[in-house]
PDB file of N, CA and C in Angstrom:
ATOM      1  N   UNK A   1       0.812  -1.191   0.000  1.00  0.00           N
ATOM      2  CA  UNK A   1       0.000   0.000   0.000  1.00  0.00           C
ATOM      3  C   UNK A   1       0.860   1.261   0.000  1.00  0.00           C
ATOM      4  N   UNK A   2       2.094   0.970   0.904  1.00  0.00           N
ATOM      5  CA  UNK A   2       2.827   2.412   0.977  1.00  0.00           C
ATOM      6  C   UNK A   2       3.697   2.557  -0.371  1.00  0.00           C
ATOM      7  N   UNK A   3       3.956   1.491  -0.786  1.00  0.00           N
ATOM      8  CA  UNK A   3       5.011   1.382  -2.403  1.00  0.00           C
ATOM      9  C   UNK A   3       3.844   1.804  -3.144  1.00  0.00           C
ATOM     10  N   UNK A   4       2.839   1.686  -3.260  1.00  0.00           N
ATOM     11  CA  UNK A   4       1.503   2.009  -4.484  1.00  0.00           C
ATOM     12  C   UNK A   4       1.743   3.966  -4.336  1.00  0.00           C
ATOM     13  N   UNK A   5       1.816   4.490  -2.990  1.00  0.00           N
ATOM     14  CA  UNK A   5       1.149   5.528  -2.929  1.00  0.00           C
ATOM     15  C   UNK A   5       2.591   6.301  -3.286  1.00  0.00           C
ATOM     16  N   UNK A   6       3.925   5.775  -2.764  1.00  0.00           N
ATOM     17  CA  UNK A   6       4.801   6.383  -3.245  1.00  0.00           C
ATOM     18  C   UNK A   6       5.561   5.951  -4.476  1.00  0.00           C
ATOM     19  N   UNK A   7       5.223   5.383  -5.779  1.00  0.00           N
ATOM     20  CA  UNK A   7       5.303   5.417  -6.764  1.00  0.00           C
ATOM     21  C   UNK A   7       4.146   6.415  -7.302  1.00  0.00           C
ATOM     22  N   UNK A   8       2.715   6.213  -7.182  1.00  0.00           N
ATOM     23  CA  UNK A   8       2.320   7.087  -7.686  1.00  0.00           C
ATOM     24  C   UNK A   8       3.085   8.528  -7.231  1.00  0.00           C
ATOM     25  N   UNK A   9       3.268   9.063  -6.172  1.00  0.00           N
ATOM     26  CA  UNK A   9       3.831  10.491  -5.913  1.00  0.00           C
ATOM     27  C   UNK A   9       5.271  10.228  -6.580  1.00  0.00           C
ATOM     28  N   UNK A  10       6.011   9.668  -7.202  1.00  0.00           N
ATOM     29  CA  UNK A  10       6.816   9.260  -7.904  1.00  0.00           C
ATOM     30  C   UNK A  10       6.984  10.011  -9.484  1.00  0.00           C
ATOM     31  N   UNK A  11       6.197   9.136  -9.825  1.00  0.00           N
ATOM     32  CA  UNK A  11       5.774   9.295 -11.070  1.00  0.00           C
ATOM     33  C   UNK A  11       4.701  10.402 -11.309  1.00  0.00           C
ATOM     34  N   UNK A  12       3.995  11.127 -10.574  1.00  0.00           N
ATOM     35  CA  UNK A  12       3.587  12.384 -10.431  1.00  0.00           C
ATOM     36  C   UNK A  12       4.734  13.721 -10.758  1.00  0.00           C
ATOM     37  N   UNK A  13       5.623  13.068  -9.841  1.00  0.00           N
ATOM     38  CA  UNK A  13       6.777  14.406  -9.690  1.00  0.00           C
ATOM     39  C   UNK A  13       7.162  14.198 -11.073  1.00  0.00           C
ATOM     40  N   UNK A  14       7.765  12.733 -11.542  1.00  0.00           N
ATOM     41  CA  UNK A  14       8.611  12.659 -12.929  1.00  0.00           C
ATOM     42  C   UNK A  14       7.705  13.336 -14.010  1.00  0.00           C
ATOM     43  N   UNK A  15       6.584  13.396 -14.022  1.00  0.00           N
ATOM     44  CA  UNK A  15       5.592  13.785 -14.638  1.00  0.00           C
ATOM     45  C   UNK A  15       5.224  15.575 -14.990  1.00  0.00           C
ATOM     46  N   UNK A  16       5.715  15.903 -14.145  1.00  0.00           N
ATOM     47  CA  UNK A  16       6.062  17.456 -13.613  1.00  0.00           C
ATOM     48  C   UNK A  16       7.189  17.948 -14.010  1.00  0.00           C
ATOM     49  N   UNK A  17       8.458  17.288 -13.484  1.00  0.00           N
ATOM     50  CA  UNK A  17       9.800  17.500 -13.932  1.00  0.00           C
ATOM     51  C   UNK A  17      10.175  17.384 -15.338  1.00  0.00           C
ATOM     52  N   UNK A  18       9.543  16.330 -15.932  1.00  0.00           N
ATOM     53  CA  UNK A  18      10.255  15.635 -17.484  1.00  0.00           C
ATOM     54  C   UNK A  18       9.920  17.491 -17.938  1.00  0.00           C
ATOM     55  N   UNK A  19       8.328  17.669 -18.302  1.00  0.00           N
ATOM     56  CA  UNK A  19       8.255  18.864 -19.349  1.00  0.00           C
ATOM     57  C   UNK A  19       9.034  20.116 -19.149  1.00  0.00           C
ATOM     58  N   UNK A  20       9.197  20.460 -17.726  1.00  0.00           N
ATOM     59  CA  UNK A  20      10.119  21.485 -17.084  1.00  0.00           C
ATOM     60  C   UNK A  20      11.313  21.209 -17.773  1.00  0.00           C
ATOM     61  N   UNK A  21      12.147  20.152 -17.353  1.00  0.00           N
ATOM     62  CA  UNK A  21      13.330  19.950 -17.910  1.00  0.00           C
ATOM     63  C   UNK A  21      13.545  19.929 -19.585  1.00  0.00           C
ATOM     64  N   UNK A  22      12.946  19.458 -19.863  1.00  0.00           N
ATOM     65  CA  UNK A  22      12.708  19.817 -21.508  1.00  0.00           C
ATOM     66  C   UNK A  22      12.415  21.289 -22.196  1.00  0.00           C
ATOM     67  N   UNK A  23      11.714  22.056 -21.522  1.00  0.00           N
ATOM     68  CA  UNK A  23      11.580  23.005 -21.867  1.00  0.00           C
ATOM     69  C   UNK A  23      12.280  24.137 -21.704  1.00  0.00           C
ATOM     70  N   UNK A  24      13.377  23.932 -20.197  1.00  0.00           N
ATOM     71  CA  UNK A  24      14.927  24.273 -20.211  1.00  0.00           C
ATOM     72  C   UNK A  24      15.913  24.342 -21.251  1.00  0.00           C
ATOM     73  N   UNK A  25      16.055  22.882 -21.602  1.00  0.00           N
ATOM     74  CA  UNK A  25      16.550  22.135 -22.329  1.00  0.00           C
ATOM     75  C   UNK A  25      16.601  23.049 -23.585  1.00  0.00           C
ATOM     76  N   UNK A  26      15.306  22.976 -24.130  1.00  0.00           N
ATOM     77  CA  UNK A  26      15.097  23.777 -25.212  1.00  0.00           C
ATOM     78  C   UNK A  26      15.843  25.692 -25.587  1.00  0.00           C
ATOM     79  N   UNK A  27      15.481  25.830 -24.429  1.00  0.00           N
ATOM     80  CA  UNK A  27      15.592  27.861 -24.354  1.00  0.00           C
ATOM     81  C   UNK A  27      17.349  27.587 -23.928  1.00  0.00           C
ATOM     82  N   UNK A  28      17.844  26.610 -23.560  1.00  0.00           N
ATOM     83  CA  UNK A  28      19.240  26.769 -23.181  1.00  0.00           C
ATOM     84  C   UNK A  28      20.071  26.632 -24.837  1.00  0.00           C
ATOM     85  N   UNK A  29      19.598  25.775 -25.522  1.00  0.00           N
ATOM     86  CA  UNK A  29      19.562  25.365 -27.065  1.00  0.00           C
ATOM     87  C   UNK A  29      19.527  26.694 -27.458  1.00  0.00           C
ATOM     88  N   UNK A  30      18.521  27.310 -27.358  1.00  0.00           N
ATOM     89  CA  UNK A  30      18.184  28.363 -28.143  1.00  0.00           C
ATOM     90  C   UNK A  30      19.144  29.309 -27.323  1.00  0.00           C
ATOM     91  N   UNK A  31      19.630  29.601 -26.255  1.00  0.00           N
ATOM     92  CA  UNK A  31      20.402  30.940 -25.689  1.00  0.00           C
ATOM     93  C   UNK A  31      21.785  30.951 -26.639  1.00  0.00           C
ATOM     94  N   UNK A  32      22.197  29.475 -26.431  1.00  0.00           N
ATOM     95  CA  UNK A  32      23.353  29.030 -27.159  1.00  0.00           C
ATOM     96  C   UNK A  32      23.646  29.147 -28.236  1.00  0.00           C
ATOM     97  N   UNK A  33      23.060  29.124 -29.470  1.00  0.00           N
ATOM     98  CA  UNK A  33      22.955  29.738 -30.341  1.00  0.00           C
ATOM     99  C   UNK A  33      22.542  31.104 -31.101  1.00  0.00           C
ATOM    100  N   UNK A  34      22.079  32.154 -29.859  1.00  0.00           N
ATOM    101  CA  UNK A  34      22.176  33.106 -29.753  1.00  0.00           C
ATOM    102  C   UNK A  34      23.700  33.651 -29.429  1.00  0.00           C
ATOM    103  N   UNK A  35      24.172  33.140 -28.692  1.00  0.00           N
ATOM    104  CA  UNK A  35      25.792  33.310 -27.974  1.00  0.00           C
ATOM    105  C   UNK A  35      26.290  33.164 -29.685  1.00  0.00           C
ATOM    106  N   UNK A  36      25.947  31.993 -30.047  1.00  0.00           N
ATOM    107  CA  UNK A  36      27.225  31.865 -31.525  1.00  0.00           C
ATOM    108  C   UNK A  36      26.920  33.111 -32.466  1.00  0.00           C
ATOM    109  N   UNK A  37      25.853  33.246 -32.710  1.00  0.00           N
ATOM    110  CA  UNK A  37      25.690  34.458 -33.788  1.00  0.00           C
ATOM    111  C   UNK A  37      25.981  35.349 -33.250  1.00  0.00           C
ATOM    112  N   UNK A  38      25.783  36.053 -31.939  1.00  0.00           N
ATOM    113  CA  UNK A  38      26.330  37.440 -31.176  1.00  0.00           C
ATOM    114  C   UNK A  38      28.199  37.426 -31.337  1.00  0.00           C
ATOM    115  N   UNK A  39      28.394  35.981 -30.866  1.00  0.00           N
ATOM    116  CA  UNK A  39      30.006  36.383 -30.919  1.00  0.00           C
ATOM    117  C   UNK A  39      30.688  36.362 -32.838  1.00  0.00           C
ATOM    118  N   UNK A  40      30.031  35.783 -33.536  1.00  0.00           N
ATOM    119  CA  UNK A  40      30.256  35.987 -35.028  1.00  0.00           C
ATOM    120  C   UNK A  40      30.088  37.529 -35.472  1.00  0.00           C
ATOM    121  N   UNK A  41      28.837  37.925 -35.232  1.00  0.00           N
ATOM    122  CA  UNK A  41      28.630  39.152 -34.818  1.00  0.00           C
ATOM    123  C   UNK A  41      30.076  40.145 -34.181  1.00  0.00           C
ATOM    124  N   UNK A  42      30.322  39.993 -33.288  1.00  0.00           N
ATOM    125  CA  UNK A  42      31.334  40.971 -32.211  1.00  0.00           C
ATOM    126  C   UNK A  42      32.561  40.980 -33.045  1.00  0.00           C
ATOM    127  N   UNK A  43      32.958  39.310 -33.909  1.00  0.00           N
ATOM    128  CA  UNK A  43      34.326  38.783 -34.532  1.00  0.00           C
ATOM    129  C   UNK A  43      34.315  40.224 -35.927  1.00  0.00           C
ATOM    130  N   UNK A  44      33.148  39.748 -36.707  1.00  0.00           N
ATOM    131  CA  UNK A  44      33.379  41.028 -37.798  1.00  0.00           C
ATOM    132  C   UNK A  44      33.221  42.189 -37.326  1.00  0.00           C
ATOM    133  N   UNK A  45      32.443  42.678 -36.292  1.00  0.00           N
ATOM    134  CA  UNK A  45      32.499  43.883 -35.906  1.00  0.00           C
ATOM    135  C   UNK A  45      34.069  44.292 -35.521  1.00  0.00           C
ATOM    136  N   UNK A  46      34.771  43.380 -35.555  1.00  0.00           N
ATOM    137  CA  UNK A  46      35.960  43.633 -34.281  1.00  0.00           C
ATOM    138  C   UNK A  46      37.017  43.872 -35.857  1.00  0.00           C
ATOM    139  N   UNK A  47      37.155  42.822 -36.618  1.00  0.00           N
ATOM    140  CA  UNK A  47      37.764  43.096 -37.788  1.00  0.00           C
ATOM    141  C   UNK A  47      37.256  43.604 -38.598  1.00  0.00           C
ATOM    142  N   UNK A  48      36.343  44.681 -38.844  1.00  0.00           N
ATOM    143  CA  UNK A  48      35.624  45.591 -39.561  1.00  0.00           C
ATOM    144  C   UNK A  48      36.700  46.945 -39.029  1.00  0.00           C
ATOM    145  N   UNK A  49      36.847  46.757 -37.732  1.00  0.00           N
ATOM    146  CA  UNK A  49      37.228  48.435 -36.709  1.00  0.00           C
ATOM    147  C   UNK A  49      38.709  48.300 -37.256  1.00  0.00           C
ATOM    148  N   UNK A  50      39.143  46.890 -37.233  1.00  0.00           N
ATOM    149  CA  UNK A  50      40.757  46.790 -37.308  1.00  0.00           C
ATOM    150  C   UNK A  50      40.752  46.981 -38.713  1.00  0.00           C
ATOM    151  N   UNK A  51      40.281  46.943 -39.647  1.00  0.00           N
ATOM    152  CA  UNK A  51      40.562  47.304 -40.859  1.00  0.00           C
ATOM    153  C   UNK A  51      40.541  48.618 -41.217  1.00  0.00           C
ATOM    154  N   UNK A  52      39.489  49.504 -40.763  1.00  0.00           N
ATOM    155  CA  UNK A  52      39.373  50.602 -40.443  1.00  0.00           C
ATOM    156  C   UNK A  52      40.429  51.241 -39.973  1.00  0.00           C
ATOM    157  N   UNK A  53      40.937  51.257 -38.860  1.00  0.00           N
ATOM    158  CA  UNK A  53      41.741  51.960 -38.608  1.00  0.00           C
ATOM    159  C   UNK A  53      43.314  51.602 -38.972  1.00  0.00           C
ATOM    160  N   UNK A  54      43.127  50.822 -40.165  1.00  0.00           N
ATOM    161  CA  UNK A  54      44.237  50.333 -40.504  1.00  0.00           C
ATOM    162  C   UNK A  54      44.461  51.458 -41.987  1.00  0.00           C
ATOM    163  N   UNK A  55      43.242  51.522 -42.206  1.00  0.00           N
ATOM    164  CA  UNK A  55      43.022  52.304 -43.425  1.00  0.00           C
ATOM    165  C   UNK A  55      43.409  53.745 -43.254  1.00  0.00           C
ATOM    166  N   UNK A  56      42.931  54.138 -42.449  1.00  0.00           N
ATOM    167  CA  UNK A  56      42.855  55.285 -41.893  1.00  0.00           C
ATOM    168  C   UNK A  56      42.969  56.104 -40.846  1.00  0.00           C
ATOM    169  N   UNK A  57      43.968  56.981 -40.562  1.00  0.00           N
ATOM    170  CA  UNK A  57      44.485  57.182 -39.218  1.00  0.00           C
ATOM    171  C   UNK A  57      42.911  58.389 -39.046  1.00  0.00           C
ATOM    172  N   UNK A  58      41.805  57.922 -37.958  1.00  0.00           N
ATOM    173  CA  UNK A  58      40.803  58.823 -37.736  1.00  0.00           C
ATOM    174  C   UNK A  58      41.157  59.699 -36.459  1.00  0.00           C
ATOM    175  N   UNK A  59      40.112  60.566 -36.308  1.00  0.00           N
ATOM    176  CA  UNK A  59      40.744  61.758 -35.510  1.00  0.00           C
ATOM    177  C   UNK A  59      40.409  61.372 -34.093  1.00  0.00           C
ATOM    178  N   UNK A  60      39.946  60.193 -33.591  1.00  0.00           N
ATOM    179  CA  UNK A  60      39.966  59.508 -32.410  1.00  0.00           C
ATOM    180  C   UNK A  60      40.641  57.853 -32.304  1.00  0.00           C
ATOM    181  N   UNK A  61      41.131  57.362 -31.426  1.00  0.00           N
ATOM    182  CA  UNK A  61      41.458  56.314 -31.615  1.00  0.00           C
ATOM    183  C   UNK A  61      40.490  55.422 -31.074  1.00  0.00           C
ATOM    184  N   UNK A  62      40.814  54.476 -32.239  1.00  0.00           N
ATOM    185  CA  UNK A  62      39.652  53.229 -32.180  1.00  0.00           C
ATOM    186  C   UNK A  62      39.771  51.933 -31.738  1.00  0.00           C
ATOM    187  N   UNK A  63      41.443  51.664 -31.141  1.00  0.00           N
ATOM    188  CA  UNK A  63      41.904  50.866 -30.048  1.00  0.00           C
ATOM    189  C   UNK A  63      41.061  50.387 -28.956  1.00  0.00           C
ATOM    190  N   UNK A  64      40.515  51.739 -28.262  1.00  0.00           N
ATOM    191  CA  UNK A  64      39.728  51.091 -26.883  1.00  0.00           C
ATOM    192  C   UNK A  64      38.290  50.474 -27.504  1.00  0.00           C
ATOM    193  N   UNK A  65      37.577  50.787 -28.064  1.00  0.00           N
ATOM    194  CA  UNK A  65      36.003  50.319 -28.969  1.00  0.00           C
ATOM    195  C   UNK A  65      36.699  48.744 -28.949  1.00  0.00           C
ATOM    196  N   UNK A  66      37.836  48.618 -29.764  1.00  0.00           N
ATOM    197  CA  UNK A  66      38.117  47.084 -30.278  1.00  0.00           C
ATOM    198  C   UNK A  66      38.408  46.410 -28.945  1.00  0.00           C
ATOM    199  N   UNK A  67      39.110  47.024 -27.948  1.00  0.00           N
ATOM    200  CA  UNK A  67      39.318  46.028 -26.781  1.00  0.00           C
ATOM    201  C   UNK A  67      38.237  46.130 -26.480  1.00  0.00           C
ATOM    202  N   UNK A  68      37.336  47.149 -26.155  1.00  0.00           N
ATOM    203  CA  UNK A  68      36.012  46.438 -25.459  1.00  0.00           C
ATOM    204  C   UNK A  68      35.352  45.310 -26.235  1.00  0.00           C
ATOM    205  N   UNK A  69      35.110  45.554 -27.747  1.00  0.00           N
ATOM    206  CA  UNK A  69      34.643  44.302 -28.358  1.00  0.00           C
ATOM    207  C   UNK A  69      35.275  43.116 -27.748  1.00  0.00           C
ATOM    208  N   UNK A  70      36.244  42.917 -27.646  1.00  0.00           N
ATOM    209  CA  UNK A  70      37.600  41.841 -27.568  1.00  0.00           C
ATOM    210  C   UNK A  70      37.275  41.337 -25.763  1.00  0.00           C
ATOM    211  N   UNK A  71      36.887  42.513 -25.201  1.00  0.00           N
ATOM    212  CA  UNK A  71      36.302  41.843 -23.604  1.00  0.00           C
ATOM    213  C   UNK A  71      34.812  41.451 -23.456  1.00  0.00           C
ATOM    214  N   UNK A  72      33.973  42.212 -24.898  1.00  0.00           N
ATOM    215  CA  UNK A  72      32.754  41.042 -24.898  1.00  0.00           C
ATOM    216  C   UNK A  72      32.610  39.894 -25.221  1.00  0.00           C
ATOM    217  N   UNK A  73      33.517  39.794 -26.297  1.00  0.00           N
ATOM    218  CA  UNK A  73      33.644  38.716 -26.802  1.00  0.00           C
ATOM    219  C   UNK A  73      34.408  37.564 -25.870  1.00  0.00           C
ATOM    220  N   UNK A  74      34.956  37.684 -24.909  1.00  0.00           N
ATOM    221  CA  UNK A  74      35.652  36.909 -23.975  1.00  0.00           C
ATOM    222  C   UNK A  74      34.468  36.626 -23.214  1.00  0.00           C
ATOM    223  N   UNK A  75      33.534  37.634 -22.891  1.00  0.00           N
ATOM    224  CA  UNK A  75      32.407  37.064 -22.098  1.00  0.00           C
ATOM    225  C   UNK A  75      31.595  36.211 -22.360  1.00  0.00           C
ATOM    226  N   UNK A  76      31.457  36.462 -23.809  1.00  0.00           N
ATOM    227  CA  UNK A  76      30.323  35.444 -24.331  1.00  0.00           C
ATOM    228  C   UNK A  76      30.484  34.254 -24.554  1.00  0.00           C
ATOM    229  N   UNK A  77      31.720  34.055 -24.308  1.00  0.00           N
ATOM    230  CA  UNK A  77      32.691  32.734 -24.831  1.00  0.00           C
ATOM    231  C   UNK A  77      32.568  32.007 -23.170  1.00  0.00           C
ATOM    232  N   UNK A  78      32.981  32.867 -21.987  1.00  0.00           N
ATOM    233  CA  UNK A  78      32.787  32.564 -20.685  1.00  0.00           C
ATOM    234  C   UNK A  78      30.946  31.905 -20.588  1.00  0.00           C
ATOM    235  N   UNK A  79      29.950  32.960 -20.977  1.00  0.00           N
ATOM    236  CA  UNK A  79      28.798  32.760 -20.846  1.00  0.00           C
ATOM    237  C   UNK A  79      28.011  31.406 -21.698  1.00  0.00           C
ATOM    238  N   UNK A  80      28.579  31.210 -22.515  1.00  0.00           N
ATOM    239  CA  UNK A  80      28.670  30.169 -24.138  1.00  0.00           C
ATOM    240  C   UNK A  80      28.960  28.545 -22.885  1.00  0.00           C
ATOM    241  N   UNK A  81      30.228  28.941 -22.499  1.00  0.00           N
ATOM    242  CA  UNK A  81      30.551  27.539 -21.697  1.00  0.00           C
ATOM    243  C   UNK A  81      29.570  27.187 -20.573  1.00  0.00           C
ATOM    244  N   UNK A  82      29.376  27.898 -19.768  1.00  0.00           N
ATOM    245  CA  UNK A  82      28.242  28.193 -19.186  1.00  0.00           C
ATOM    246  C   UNK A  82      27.231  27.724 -19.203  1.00  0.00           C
ATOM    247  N   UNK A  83      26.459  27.823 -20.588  1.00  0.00           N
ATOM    248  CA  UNK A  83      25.470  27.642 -21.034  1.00  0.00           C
ATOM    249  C   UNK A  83      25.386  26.107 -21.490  1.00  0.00           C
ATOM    250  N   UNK A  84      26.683  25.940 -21.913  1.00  0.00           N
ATOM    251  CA  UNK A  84      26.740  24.132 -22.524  1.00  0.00           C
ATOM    252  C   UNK A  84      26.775  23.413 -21.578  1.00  0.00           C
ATOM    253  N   UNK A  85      27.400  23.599 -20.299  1.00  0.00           N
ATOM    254  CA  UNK A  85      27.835  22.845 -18.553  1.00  0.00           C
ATOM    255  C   UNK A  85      25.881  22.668 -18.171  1.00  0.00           C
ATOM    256  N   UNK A  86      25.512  23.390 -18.835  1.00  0.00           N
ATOM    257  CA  UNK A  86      23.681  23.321 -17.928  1.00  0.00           C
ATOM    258  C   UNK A  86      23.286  22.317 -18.796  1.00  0.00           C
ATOM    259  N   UNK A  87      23.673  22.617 -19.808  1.00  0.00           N
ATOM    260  CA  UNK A  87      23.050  21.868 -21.178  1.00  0.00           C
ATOM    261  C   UNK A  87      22.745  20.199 -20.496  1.00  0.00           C
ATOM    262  N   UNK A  88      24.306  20.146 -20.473  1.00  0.00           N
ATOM    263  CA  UNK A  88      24.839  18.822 -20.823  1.00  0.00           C
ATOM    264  C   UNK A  88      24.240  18.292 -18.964  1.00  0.00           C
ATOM    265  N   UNK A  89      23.907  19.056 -18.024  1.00  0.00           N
ATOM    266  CA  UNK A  89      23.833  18.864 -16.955  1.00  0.00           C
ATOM    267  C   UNK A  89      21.885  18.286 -17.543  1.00  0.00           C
ATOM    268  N   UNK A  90      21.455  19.176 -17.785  1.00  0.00           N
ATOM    269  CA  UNK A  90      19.886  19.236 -18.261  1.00  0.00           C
ATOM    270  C   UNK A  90      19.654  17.427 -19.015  1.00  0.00           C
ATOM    271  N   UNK A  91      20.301  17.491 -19.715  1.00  0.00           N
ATOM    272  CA  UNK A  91      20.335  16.069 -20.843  1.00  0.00           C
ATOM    273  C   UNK A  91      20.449  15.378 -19.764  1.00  0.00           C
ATOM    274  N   UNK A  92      21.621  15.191 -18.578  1.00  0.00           N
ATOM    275  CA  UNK A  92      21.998  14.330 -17.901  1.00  0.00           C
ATOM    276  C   UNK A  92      20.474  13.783 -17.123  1.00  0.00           C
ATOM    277  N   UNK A  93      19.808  14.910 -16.378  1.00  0.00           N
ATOM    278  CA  UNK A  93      18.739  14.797 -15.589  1.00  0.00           C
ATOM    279  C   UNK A  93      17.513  14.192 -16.023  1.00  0.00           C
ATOM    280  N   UNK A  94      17.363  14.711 -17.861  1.00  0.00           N
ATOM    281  CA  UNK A  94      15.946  14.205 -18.059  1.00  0.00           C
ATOM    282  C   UNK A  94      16.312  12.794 -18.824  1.00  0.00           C
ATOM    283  N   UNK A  95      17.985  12.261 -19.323  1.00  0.00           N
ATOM    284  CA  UNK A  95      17.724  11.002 -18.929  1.00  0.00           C
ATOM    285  C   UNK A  95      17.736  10.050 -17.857  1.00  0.00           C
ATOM    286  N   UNK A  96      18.083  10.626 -16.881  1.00  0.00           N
ATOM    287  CA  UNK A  96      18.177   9.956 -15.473  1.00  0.00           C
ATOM    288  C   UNK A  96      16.581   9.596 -15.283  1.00  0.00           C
ATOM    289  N   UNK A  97      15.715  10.899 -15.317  1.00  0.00           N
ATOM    290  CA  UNK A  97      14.185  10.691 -15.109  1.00  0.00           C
ATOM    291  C   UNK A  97      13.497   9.818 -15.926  1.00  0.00           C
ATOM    292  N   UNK A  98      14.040   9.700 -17.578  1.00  0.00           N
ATOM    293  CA  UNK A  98      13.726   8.774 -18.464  1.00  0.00           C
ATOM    294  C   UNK A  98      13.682   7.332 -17.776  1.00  0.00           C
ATOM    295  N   UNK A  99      15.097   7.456 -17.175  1.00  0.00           N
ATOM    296  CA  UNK A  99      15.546   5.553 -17.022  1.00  0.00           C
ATOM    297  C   UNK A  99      14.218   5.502 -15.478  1.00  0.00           C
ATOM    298  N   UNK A 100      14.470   6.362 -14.431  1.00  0.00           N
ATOM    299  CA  UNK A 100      13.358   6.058 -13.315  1.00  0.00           C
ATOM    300  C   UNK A 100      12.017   6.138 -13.814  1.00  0.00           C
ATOM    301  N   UNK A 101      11.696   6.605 -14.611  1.00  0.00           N
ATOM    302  CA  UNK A 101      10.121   6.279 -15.102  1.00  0.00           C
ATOM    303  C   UNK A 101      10.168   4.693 -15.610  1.00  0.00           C
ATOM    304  N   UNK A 102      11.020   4.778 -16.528  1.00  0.00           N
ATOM    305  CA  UNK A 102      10.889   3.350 -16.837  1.00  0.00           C
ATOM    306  C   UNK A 102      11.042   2.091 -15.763  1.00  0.00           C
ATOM    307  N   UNK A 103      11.836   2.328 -15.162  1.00  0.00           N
ATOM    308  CA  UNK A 103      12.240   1.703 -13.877  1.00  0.00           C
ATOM    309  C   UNK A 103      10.737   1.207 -13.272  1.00  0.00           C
ATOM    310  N   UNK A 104       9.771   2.530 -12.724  1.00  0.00           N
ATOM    311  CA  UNK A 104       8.828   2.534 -11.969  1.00  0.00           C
ATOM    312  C   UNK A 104       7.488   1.928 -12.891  1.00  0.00           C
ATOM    313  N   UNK A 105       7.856   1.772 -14.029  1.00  0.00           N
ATOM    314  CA  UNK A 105       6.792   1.477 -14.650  1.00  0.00           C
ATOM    315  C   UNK A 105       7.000   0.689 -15.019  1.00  0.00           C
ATOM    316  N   UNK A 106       7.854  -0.190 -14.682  1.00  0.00           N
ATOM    317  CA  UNK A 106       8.480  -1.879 -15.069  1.00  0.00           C
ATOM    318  C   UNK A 106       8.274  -2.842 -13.746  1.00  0.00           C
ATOM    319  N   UNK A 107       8.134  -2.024 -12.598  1.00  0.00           N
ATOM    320  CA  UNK A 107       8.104  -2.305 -11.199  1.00  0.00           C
ATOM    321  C   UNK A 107       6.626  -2.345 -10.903  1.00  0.00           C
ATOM    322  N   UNK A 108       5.793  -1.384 -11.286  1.00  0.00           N
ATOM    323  CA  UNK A 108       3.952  -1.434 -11.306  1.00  0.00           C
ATOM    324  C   UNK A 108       3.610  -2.439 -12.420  1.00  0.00           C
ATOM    325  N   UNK A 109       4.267  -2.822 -13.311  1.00  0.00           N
ATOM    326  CA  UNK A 109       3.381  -3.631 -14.602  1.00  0.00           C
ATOM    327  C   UNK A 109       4.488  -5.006 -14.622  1.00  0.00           C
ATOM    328  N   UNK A 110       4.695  -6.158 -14.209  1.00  0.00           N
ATOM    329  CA  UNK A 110       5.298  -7.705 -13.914  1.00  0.00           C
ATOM    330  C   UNK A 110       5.076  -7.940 -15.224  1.00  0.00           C
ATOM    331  N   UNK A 111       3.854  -7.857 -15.535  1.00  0.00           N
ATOM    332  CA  UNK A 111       3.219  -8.703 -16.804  1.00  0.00           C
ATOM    333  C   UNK A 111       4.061  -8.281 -18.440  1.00  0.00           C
ATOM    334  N   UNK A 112       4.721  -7.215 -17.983  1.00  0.00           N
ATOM    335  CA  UNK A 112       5.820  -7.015 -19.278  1.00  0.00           C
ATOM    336  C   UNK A 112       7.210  -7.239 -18.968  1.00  0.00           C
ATOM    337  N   UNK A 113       7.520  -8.035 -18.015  1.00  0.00           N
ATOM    338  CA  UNK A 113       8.793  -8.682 -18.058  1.00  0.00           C
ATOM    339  C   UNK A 113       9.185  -9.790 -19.224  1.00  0.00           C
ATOM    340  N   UNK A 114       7.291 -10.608 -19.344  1.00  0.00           N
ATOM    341  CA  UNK A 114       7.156 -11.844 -19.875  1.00  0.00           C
ATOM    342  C   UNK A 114       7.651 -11.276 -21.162  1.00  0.00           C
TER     343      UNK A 114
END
């Protein structure tokens, strides 16, 4: 009776968790590939400036603009890793929950061992 009531609250929670985690899963996918086009983005912006001022000596210098590019771009690369460590953490969890659902639902149903 007490294994019935705590599998069902079991498989309730996994039930709760799986779509959560998936839907993480998803927007972390999607941040991440936001990160790649922003830093592709920052890369030509950055050799756009260096060409520029390669061309042309302008009446301000355009050194500090490029290091700041050059310290966003370090961030996003920091934030990028970041983002893959959850990833790969996320995958880890909703197959862990995969294998305990199955687990619990191999443990309530005998009759599909046969």
């Amino acid at each position: 009776m007490a294994t019935d009531s705590t599998d069902s609250l079991t498989d309730g929670i996994l039930s709760v968790l799986r779509p959560a985690v998936e839907e993480v899963d998803l927007k972390v996918k999607a941040v991440r590939q936001s990160q790649v086009e922003l830093r592709e983005y920052v890369d030509k912006l950055s050799k756009e400036l260096h060409r520029l001022s390669d061309l042309q000596k302008a009446p301000i210098s355009l050194d500090p603009y490029v290091q700041n590019l050059e310290n966003s771009k370090h961030r996003i690369l920091l934030v990028n890793n970041l983002l893959e460590s959850v990833q790969e953490r996320l995958t880890r969890l909703n197959q862990h929950i995969a294998r305990e659902s199955a687990r619990r639902k191999a443990m309530l149903d005998p009759s599909q061992l046969s």
